[in-house]
N, C-alpha and C. Protein backbone atom coordinates (compact mmCIF):
# COMPACT_ATOMS: atom_id res chain seq x y z
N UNK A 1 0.85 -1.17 0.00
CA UNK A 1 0.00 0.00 0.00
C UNK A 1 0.90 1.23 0.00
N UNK A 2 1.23 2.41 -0.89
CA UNK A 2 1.56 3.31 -1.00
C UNK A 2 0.91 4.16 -0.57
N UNK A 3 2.00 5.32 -0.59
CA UNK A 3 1.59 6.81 -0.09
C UNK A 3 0.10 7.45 -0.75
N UNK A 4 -0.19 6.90 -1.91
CA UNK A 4 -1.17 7.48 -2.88
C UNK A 4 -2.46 6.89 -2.10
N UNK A 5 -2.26 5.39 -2.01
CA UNK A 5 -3.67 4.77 -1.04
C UNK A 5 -3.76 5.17 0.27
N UNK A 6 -2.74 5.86 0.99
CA UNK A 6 -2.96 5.78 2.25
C UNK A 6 -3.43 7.14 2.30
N UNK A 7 -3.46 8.22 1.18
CA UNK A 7 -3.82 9.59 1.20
C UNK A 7 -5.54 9.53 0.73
N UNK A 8 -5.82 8.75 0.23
CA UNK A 8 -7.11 8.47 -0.26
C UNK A 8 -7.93 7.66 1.14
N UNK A 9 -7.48 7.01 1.58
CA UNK A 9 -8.21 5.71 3.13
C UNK A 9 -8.20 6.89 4.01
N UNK A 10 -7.45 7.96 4.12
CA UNK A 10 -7.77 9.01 5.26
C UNK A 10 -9.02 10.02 5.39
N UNK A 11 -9.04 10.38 4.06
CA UNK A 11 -10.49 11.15 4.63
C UNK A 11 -11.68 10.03 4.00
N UNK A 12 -11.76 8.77 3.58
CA UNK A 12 -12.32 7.42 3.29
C UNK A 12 -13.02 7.81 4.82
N UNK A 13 -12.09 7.27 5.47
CA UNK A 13 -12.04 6.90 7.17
C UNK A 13 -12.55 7.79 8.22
N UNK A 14 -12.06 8.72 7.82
CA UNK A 14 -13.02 10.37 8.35
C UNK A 14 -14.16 10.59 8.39
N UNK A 15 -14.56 10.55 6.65
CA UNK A 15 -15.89 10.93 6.64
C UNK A 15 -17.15 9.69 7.41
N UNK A 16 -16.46 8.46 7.25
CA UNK A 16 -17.46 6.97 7.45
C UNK A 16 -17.29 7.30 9.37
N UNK A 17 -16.03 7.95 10.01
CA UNK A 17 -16.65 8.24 11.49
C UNK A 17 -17.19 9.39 11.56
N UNK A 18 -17.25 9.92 10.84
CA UNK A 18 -17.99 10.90 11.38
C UNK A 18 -19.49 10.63 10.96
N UNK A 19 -20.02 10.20 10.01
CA UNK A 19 -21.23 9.58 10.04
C UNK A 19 -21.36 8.52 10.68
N UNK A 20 -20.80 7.60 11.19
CA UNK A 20 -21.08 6.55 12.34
C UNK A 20 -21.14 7.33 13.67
N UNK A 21 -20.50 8.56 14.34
CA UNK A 21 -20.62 9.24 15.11
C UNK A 21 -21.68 9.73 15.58
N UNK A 22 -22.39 10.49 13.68
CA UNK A 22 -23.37 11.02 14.07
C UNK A 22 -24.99 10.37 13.97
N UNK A 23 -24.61 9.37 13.68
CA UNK A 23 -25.72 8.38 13.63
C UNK A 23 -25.73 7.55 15.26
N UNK A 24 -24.24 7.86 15.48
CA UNK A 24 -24.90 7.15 17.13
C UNK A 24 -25.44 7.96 17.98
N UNK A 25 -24.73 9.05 18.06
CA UNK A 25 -25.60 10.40 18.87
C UNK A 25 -26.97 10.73 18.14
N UNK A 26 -27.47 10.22 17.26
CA UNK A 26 -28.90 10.42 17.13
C UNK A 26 -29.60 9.31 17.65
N UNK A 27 -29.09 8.07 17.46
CA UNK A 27 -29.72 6.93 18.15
C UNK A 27 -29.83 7.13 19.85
N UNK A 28 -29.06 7.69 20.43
CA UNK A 28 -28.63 7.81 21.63
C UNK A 28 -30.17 8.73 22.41
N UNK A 29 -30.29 9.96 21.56
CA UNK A 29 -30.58 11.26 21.78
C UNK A 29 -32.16 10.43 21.63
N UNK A 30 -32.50 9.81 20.79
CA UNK A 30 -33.71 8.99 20.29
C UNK A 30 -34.34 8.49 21.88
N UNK A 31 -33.51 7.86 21.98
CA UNK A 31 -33.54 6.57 23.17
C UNK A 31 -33.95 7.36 24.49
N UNK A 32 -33.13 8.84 24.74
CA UNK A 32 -33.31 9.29 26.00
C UNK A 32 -34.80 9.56 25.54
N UNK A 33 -35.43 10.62 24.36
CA UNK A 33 -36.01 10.86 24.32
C UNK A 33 -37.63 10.12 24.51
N UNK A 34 -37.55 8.65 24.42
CA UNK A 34 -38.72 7.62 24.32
C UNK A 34 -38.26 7.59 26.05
N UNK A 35 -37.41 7.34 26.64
CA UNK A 35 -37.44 7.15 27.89
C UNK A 35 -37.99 8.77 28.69
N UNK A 36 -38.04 9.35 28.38
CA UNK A 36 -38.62 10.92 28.99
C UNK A 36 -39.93 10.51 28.41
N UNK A 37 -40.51 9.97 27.95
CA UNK A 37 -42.30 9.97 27.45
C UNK A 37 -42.95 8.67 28.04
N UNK A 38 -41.89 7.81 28.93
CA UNK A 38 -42.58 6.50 29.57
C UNK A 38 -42.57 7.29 31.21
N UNK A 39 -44.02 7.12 31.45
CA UNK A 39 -44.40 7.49 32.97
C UNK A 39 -43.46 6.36 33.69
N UNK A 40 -43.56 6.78 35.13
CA UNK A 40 -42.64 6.20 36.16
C UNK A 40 -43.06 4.39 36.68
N UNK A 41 -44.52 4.54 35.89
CA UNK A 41 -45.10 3.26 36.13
C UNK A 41 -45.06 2.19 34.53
N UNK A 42 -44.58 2.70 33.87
CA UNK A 42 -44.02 2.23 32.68
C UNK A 42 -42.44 1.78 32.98
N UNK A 43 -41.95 2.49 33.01
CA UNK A 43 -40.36 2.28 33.82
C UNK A 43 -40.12 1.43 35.05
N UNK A 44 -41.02 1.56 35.90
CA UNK A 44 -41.06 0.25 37.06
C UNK A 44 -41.51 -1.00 36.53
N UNK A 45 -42.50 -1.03 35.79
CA UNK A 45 -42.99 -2.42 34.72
C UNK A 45 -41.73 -2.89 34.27
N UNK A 46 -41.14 -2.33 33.21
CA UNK A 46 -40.03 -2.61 32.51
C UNK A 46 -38.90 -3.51 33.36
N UNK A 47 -38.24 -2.35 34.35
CA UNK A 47 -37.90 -2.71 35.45
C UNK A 47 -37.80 -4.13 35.85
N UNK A 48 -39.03 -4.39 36.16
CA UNK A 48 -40.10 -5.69 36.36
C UNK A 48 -39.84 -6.80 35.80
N UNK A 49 -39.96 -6.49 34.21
CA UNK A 49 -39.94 -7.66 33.27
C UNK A 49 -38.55 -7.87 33.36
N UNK A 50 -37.46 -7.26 33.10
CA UNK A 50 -36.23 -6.96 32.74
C UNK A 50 -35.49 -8.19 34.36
N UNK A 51 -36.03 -7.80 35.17
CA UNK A 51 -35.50 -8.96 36.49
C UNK A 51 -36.18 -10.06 36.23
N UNK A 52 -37.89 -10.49 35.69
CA UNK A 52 -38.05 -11.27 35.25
C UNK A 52 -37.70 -12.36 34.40
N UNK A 53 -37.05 -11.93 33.28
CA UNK A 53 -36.07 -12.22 32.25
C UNK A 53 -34.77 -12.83 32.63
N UNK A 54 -34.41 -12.02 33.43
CA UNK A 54 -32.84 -12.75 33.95
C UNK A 54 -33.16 -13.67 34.96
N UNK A 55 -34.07 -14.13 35.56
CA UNK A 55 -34.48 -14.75 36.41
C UNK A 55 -34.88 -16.19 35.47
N UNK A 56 -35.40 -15.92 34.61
CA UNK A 56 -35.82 -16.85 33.88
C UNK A 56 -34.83 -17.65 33.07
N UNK A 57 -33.66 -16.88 32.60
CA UNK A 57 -32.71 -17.08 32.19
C UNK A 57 -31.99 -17.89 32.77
N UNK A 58 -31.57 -17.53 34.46
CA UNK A 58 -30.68 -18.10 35.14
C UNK A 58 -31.84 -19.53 35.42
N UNK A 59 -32.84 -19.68 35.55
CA UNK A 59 -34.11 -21.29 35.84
C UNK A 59 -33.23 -22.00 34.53
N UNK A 60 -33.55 -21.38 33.16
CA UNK A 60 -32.85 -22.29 32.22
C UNK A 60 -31.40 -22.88 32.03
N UNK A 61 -31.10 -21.97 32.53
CA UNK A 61 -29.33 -22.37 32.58
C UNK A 61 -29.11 -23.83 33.77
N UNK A 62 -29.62 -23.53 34.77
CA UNK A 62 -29.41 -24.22 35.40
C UNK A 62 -30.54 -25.82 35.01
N UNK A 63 -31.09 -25.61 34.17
CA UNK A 63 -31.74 -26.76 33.81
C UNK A 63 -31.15 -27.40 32.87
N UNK A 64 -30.57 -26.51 32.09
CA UNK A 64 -29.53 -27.15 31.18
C UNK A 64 -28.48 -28.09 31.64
N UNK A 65 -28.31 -27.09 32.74
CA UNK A 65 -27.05 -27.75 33.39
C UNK A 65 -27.07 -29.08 33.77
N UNK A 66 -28.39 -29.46 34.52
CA UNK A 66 -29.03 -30.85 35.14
C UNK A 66 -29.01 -31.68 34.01
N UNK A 67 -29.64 -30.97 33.04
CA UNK A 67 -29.71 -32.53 31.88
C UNK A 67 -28.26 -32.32 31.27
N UNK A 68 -27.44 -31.83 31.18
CA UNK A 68 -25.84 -32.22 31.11
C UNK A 68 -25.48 -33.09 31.72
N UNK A 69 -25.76 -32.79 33.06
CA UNK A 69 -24.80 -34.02 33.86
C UNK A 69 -25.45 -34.90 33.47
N UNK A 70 -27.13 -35.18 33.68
CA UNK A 70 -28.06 -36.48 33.44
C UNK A 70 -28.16 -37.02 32.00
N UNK A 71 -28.42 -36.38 31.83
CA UNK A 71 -27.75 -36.68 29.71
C UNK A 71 -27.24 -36.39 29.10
N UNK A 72 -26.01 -36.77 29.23
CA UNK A 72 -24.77 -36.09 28.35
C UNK A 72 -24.90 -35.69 26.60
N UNK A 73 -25.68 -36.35 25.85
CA UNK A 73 -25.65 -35.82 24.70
C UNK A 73 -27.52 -35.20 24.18
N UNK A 74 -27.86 -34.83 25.43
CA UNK A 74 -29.19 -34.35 25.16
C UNK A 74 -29.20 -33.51 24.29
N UNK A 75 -28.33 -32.51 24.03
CA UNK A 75 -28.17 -31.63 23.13
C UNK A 75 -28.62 -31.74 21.44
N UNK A 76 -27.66 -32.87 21.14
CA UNK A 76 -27.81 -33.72 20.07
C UNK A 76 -29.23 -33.99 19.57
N UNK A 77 -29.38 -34.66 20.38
CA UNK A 77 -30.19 -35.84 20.35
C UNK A 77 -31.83 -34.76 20.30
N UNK A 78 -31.90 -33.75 20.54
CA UNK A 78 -33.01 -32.53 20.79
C UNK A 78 -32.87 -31.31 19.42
N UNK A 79 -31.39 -31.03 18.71
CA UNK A 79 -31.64 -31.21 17.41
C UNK A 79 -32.13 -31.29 16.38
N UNK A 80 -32.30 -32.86 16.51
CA UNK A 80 -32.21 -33.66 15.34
C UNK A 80 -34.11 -34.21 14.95
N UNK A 81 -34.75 -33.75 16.67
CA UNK A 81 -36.38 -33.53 16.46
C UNK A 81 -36.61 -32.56 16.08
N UNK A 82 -35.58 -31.38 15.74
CA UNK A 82 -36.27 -30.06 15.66
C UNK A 82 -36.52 -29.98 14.09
């Protein structure tokens, strides 16, 4: 790669962050903005579900885990019905 390509990949590279920049600060600015229009009982729901979820998450994991030890190739074998 020469001096000629590496003078051309610089403002290439510039302009593509600075539109990835400014496309994240609008996504960003978006996001606060939907969160300023959910009441405090919308946000505690969320809240809610959001511990729900990981809760539910961690029940599966650990069920996984059980039929690992108890059936080692359950994995497989659950697959291959799908």
């Amino acid at each position: 790669m020469g001096p000629e390509h590496l003078a051309l990949m610089i403002p290439i590279i510039a302009i593509g962050g600075g539109i990835a920049a400014g496309m994240l600060k609008s996504y960003y600015k978006h996001k606060e903005r939907m969160m300023d229009h959910m009441s405090e009982d919308q946000i505690a729901e969320l809240d809610q579900m959001s511990r729900r979820a990981d809760i539910l998450d961690q029940r599966v994991a650990v069920l996984e885990n059980i039929l690992d030890d108890e059936i080692p190739n359950w994995r497989e074998s659950h697959d291959k019905t799908i």
